[in-house]
C-alpha atoms as a PDB file:
ATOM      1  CA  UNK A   1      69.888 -52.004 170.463  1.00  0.00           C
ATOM      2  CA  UNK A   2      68.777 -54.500 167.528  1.00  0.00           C
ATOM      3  CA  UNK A   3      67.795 -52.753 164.462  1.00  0.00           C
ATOM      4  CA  UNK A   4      65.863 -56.128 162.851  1.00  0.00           C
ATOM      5  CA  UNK A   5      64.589 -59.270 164.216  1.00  0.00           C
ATOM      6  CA  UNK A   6      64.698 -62.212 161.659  1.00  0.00           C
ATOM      7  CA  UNK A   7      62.240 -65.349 162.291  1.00  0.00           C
ATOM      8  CA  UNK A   8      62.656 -68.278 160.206  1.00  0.00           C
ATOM      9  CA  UNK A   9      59.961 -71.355 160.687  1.00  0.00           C
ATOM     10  CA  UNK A  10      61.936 -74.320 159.320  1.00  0.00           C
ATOM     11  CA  UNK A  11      60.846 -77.381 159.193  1.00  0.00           C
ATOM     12  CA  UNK A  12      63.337 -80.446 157.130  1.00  0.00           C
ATOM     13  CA  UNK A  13      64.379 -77.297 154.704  1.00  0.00           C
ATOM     14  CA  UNK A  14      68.094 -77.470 155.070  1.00  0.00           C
ATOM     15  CA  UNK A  15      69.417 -76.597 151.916  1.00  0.00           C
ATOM     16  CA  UNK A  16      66.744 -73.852 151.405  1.00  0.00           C
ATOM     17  CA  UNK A  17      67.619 -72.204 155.438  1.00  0.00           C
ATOM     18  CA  UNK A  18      71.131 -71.822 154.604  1.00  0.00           C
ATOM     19  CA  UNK A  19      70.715 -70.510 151.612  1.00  0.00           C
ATOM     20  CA  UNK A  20      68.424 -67.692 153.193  1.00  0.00           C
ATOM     21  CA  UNK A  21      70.936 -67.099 156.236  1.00  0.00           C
ATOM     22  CA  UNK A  22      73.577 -66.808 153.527  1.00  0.00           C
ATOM     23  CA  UNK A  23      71.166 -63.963 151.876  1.00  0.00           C
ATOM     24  CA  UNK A  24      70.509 -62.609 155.666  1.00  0.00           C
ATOM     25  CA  UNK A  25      74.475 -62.427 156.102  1.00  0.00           C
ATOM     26  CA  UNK A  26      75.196 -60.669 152.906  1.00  0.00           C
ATOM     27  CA  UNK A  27      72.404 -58.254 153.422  1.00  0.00           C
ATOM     28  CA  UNK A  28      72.625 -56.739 156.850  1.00  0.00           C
ATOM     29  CA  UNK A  29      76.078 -55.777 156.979  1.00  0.00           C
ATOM     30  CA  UNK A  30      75.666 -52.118 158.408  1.00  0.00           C
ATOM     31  CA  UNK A  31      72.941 -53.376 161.096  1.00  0.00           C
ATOM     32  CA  UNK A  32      72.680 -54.619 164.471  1.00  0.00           C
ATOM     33  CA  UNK A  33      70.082 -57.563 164.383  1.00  0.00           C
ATOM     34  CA  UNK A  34      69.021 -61.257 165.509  1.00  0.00           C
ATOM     35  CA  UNK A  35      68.405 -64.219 163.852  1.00  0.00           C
ATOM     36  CA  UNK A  36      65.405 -66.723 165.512  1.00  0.00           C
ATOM     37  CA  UNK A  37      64.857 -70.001 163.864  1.00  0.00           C
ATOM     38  CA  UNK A  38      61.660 -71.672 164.925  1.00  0.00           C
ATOM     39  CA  UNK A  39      62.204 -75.754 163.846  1.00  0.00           C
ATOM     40  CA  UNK A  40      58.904 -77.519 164.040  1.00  0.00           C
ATOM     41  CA  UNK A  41      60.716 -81.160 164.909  1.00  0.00           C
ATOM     42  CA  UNK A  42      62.730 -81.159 161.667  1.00  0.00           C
ATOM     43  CA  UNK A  43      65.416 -84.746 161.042  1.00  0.00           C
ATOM     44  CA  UNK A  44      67.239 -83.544 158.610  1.00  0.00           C
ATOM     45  CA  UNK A  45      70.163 -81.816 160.423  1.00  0.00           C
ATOM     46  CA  UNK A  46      68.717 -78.293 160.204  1.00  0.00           C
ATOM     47  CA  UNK A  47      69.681 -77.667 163.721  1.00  0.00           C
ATOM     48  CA  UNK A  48      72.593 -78.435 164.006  1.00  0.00           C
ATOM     49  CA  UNK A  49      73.788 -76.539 160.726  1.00  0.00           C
ATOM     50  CA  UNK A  50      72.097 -73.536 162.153  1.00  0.00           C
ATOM     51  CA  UNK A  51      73.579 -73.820 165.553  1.00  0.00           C
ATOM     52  CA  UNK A  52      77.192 -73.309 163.567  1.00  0.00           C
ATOM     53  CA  UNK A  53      76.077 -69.680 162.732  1.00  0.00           C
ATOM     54  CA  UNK A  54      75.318 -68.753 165.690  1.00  0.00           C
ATOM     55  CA  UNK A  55      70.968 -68.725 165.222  1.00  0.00           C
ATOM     56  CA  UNK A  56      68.952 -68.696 168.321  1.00  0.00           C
ATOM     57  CA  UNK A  57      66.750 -71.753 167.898  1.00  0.00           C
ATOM     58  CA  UNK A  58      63.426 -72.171 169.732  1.00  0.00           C
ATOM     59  CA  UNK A  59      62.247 -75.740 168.868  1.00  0.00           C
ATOM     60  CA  UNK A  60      58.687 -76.089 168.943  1.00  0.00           C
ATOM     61  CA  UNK A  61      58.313 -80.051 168.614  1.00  0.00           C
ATOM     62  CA  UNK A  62      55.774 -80.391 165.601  1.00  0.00           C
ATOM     63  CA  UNK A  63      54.682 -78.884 163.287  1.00  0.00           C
ATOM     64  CA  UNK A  64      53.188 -75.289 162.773  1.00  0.00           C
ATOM     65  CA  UNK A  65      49.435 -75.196 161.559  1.00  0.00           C
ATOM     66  CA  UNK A  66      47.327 -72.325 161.719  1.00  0.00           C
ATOM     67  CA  UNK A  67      46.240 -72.566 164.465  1.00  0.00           C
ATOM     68  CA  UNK A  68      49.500 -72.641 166.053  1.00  0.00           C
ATOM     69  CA  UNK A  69      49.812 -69.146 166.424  1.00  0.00           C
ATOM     70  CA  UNK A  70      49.018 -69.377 170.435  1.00  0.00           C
ATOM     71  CA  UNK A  71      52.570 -71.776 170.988  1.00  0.00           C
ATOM     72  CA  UNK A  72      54.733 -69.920 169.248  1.00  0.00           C
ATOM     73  CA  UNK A  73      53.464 -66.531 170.582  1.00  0.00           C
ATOM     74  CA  UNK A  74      54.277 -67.981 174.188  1.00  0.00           C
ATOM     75  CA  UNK A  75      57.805 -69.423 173.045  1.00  0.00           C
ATOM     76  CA  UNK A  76      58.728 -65.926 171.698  1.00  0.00           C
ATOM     77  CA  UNK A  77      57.668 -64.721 174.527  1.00  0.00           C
ATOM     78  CA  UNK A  78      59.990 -66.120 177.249  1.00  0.00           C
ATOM     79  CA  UNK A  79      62.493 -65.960 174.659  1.00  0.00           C
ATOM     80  CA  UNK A  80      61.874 -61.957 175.042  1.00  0.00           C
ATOM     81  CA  UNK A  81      62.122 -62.449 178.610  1.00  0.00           C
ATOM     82  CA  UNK A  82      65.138 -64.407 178.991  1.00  0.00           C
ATOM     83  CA  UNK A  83      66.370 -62.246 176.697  1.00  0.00           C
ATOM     84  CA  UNK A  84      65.644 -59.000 179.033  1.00  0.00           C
ATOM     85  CA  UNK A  85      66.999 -60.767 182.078  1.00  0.00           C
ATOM     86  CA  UNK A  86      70.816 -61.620 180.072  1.00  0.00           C
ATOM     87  CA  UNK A  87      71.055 -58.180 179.100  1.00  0.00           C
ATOM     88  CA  UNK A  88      70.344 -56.708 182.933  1.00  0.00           C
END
């Protein structure tokens, strides 16, 4: 069972992600949790640093607004779902 959930939205923030998934690391050493980065179409390597540590990335293609709220809802959706149907 996951105890925590942790969504980053990233977007060309390299330095500044892996500073924060160094924080996440140190801090939740006694639980059981997830890490989801959401990139909004970022160039600067983000992914690809992320993807070393294991993050689930969901890559929305440009960038968050507002009223983006609908897209990513649906992403995090079937990322519930496909997450249901690994674990049986």
């Amino acid at each position: 069972m996951i105890d925590l959930s942790v969504i980053i939205v990233n977007w060309n923030t390299k330095r500044l992600l892996l500073d924060c998934l160094d924080s996440i690391f140190k801090q939740t050493k006694d639980l059981n949790y997830e890490l989801i980065m959401v990139d909004n179409g970022s160039t600067d390597n983000s992914i690809e640093e992320v993807e070393k540590h294991g993050v689930h990335i969901l890559r929305v293609g440009g960038r968050l607004d507002a009223t983006s709220a609908p897209v990513l809802e649906r992403k995090l959706s079937r990322w519930e779902l496909w997450k249901r149907q690994a674990n049986g």
